[in-house]
N, C-alpha and C. Protein backbone atom coordinates (compact mmCIF):
# COMPACT_ATOMS: atom_id res chain seq x y z
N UNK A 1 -4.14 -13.42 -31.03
CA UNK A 1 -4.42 -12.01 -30.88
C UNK A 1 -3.15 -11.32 -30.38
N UNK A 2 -2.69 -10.31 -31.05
CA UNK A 2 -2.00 -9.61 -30.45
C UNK A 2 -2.07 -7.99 -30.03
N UNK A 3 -1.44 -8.22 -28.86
CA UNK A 3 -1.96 -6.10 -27.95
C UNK A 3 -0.06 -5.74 -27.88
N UNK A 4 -0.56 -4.62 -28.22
CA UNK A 4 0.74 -3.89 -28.38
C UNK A 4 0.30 -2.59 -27.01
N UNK A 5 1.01 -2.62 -25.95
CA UNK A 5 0.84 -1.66 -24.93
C UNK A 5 1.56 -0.97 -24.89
N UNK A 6 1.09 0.86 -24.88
CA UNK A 6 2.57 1.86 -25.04
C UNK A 6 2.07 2.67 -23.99
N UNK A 7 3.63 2.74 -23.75
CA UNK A 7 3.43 3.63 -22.23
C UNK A 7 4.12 4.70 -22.61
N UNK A 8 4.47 5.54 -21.22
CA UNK A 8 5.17 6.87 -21.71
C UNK A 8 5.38 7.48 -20.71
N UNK A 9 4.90 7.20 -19.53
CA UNK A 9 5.12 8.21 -17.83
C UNK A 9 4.69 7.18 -16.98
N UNK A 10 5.80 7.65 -16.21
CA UNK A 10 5.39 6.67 -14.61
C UNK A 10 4.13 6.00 -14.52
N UNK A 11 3.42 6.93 -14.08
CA UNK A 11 1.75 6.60 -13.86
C UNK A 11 1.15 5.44 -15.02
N UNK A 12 1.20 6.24 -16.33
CA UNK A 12 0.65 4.92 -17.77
C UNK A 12 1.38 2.87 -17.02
N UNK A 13 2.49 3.31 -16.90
CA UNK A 13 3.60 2.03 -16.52
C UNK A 13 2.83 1.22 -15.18
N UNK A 14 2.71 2.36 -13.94
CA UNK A 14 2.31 1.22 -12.86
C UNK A 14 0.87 1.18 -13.13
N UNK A 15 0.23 1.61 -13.65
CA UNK A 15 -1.39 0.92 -13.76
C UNK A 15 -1.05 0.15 -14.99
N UNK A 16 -0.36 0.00 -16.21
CA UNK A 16 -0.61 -0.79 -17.31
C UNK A 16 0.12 -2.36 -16.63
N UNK A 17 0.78 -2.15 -15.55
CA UNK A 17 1.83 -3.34 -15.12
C UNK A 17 1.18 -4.66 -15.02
N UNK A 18 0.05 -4.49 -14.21
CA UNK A 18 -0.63 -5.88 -14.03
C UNK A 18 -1.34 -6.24 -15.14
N UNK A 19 -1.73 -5.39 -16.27
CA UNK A 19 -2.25 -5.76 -17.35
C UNK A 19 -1.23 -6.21 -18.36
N UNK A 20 -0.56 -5.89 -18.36
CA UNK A 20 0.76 -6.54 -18.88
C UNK A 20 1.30 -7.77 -18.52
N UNK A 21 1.81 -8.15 -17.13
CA UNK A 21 1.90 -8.93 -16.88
C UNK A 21 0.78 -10.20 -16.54
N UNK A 22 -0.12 -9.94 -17.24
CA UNK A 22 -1.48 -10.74 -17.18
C UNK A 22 -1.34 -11.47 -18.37
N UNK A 23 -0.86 -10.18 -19.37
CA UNK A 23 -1.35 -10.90 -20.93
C UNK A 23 0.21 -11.73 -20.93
N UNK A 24 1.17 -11.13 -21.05
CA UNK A 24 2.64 -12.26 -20.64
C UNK A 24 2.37 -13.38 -19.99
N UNK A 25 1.60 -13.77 -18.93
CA UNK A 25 1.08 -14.82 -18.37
C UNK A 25 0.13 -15.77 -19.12
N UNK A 26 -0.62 -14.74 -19.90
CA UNK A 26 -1.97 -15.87 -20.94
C UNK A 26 -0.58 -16.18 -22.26
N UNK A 27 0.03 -15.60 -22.71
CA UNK A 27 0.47 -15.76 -24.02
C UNK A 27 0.84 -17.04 -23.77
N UNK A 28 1.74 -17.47 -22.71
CA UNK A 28 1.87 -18.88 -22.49
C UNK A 28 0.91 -19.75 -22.96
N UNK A 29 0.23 -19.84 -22.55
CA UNK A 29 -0.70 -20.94 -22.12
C UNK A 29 -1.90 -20.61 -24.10
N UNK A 30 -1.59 -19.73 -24.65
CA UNK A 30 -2.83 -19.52 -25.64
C UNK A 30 -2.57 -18.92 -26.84
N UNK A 31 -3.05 -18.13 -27.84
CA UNK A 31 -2.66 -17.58 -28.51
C UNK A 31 -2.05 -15.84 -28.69
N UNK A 32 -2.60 -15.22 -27.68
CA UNK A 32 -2.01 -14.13 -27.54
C UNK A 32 -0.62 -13.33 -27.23
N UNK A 33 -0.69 -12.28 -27.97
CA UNK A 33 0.96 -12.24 -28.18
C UNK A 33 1.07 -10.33 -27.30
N UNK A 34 2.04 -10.38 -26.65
CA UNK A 34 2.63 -9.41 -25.81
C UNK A 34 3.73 -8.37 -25.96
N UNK A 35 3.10 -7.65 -27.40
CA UNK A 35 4.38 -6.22 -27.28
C UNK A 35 4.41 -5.23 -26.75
N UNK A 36 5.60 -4.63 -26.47
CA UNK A 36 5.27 -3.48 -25.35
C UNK A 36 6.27 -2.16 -26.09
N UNK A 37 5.67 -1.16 -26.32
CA UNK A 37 6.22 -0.27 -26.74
C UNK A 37 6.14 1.23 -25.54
N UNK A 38 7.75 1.54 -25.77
CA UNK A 38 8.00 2.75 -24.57
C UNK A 38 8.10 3.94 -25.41
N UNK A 39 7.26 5.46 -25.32
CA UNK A 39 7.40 6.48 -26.14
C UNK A 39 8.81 7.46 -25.02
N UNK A 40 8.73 6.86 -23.46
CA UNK A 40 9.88 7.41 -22.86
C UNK A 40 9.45 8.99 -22.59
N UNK A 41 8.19 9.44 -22.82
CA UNK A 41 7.71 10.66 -22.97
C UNK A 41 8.32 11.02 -21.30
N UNK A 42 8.76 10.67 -19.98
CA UNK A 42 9.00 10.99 -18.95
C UNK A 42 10.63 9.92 -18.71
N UNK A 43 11.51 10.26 -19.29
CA UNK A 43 12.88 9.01 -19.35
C UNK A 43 12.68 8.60 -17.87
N UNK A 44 13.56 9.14 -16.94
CA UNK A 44 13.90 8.79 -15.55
C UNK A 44 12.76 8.31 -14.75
N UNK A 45 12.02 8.81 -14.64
CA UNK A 45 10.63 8.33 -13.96
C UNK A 45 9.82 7.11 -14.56
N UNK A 46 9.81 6.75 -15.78
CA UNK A 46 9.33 5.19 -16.31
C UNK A 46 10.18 4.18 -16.56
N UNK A 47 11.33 4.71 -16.11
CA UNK A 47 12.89 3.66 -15.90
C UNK A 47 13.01 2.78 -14.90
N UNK A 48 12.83 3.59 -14.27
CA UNK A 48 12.64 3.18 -12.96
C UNK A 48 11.87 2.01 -12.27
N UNK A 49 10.17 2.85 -12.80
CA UNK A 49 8.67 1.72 -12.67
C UNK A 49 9.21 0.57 -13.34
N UNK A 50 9.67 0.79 -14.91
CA UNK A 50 9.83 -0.45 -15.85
C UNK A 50 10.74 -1.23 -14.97
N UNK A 51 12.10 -0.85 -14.19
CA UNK A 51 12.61 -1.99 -13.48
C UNK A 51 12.35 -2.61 -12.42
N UNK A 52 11.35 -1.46 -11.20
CA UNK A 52 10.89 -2.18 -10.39
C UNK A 52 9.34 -3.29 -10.86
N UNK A 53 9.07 -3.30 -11.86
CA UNK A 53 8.01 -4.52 -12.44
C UNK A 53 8.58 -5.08 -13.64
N UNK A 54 9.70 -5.21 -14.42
CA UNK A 54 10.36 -6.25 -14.63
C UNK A 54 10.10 -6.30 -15.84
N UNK A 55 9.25 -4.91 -16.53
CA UNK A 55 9.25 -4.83 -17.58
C UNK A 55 9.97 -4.22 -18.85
N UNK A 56 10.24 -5.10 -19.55
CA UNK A 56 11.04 -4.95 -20.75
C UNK A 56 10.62 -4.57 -21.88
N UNK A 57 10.56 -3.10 -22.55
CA UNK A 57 9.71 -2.86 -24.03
C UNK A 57 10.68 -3.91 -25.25
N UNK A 58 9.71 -4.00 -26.06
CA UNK A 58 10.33 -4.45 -27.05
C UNK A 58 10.30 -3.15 -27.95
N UNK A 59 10.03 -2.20 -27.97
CA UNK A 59 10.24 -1.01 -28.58
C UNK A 59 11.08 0.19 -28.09
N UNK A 60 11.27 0.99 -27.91
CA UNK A 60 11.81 2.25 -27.24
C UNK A 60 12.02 3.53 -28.36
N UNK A 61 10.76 4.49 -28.54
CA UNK A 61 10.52 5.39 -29.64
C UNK A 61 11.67 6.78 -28.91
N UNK A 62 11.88 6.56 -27.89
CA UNK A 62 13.10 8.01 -27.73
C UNK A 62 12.24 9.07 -28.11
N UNK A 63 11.19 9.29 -28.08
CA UNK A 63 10.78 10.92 -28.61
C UNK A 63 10.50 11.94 -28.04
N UNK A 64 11.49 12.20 -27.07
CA UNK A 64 11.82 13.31 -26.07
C UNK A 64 12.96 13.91 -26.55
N UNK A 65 12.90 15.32 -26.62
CA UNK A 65 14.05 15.78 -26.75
C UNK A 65 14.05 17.61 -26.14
N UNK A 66 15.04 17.90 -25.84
CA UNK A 66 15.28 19.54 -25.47
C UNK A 66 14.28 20.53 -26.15
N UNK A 67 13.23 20.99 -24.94
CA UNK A 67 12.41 22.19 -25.24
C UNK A 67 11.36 21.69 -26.43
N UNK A 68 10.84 20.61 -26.14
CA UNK A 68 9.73 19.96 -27.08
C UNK A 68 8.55 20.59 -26.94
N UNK A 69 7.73 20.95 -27.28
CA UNK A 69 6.36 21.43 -27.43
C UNK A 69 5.33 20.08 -27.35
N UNK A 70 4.38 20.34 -26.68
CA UNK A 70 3.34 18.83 -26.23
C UNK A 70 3.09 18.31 -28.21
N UNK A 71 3.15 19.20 -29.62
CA UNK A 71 2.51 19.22 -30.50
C UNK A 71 4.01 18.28 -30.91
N UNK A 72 5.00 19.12 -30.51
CA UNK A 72 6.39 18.20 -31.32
C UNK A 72 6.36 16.54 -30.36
N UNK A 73 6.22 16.61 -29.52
CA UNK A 73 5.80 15.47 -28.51
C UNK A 73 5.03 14.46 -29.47
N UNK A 74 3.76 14.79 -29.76
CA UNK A 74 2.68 14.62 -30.46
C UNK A 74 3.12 13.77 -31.52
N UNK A 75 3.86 14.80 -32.88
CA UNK A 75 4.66 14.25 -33.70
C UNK A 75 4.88 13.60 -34.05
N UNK A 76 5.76 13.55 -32.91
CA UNK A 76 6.74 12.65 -32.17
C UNK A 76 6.79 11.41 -32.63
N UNK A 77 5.85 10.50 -31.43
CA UNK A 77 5.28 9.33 -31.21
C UNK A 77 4.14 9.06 -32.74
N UNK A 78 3.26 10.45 -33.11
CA UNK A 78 3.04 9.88 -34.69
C UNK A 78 4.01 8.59 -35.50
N UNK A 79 4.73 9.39 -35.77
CA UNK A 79 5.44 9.69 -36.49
C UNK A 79 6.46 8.46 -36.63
N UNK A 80 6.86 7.49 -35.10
CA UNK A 80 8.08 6.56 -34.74
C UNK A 80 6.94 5.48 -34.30
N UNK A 81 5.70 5.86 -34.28
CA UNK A 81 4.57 4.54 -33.89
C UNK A 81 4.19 3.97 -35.27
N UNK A 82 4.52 4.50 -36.26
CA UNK A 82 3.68 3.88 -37.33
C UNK A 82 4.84 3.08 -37.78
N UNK A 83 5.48 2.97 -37.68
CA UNK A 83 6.60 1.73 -38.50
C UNK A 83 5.98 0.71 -37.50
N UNK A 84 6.22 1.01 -36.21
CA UNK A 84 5.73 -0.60 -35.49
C UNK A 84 4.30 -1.17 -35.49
N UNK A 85 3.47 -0.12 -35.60
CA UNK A 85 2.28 -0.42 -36.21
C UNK A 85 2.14 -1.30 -36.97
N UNK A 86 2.58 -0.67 -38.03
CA UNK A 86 2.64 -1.44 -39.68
C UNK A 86 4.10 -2.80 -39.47
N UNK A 87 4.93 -2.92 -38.95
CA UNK A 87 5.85 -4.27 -38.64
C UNK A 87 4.72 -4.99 -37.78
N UNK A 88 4.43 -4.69 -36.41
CA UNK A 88 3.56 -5.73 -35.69
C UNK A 88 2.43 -5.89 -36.40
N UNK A 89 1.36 -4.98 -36.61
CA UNK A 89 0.16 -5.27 -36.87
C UNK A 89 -0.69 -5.91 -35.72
N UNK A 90 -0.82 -5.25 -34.46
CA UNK A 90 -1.66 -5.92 -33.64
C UNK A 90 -2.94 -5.71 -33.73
N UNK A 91 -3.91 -6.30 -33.14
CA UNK A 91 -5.01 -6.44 -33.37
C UNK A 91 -6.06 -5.19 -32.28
N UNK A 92 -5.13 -5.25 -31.18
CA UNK A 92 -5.41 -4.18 -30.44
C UNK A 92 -4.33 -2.92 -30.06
N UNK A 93 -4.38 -2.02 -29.61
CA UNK A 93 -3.50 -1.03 -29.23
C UNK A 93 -3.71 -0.69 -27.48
N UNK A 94 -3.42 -1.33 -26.71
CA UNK A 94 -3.72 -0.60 -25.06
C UNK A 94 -3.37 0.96 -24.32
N UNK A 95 -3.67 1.27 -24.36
CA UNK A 95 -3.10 2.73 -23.88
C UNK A 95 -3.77 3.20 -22.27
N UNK A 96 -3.11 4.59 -21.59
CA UNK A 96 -3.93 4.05 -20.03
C UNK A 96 -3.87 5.71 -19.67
N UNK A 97 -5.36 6.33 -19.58
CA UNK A 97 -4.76 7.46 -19.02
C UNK A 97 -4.59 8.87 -20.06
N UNK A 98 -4.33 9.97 -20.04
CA UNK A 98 -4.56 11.15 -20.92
C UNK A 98 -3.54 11.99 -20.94
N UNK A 99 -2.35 11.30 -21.11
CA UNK A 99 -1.05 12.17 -21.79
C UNK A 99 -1.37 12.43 -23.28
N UNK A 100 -0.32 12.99 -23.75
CA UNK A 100 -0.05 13.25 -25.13
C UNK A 100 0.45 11.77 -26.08
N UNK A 101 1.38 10.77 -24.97
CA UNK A 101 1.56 9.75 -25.24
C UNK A 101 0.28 8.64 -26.06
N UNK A 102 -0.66 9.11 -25.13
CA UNK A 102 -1.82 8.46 -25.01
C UNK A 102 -2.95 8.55 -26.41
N UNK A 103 -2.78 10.06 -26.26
CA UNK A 103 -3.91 10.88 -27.50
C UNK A 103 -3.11 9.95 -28.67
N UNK A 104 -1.82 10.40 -28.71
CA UNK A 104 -1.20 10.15 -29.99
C UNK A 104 -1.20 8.77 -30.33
N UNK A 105 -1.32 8.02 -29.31
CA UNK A 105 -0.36 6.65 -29.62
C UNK A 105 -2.16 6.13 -30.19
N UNK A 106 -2.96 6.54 -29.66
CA UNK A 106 -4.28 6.18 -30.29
C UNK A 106 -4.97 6.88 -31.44
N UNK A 107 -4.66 7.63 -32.00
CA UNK A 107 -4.64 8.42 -33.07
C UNK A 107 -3.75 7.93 -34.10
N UNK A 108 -2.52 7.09 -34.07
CA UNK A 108 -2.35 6.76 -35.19
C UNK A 108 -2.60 5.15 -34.47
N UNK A 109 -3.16 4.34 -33.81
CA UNK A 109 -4.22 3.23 -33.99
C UNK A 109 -5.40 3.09 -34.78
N UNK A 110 -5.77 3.84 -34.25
CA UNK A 110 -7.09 4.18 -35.26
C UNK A 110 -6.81 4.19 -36.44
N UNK A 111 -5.61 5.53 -37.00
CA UNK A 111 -5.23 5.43 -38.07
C UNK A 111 -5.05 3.83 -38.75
N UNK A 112 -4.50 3.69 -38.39
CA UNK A 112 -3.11 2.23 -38.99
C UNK A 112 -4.87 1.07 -38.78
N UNK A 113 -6.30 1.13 -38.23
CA UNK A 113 -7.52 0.57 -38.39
C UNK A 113 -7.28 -0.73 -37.07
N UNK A 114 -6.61 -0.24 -35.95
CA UNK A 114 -6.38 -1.14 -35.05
C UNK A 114 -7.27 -0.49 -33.88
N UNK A 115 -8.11 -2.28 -33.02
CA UNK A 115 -8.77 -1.46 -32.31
C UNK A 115 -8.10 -0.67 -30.91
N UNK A 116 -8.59 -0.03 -30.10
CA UNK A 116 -8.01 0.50 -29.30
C UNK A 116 -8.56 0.47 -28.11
N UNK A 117 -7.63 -0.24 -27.31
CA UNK A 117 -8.29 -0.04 -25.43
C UNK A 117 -7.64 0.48 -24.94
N UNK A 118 -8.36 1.54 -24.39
CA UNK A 118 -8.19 2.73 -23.25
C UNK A 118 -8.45 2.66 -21.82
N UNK A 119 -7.79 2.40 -20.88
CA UNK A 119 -7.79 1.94 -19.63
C UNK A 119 -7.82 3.49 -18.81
N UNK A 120 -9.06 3.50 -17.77
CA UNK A 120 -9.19 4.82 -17.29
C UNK A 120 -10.69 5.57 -18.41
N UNK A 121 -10.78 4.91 -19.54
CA UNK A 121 -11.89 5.56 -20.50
C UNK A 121 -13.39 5.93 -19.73
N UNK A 122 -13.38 7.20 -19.74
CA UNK A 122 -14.81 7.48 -18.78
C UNK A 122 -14.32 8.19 -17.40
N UNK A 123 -13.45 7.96 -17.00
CA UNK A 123 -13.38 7.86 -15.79
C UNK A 123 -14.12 9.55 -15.38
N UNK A 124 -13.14 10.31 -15.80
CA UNK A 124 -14.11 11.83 -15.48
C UNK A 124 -15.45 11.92 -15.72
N UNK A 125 -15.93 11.40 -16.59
CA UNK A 125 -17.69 11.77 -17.00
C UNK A 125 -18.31 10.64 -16.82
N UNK A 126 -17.51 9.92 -15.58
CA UNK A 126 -18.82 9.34 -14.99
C UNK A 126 -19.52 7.95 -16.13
N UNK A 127 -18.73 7.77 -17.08
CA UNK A 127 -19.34 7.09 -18.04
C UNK A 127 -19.03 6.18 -18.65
């Protein structure tokens, strides 16, 4: 099985960390496989998290740039997620939380027919 986890802001990074470093820990020992893709949607602030927990993307989509609109944001990550989509092909997509990073990076999961776990799902409605 493989989970492809994409982050994108501080916050997505230190709650996805121990889930990350969980599945890096099983891949050893089993069949599951551990990619990690960065949309960088916050540069300096998930630089940081990523070095104080030791995590290394195997991706880095860069899709920040001067005076972006949340929709060019959006785009964005469309747009630079579907090649790795379609190269990895994981079986799941992890995502954590309700950025734009988040909407998007699960919107073209769905697309590309991968399932998708959402960490935080419910949390406002109680459900």
């Amino acid at each position: 099985m493989k989970v492809l986890s994409v982050i994108g802001t501080r916050p997505e990074a230190i709650k996805l960390a121990p889930v990350i470093h969980e599945l890096e820990r099983r891949a050893k020992a089993s069949d599951i496989q551990s990619v990690i893709c960065s949309t960088a949607q916050h540069r300096e602030m998930l630089d940081q998290v990523l070095e104080v927990f030791s995590i290394q993307p195997d991706y880095d989509l860069r899709v920040m740039e001067p005076d972006q609109t949340p929709i060019q944001v959006a785009a964005g990550v469309l747009n630079r997620l579907e090649p790795v989509l379609r190269n990895e092909k994981p079986d799941w997509v992890l995502v954590q939380g309700d950025t734009t990073t988040v909407m998007a990076a699960a919107i073209a999961a769905f697309y590309s027919r991968c399932k998708v776990g959402h960490v935080e799902a419910g949390l406002r409605s109680f459900d």
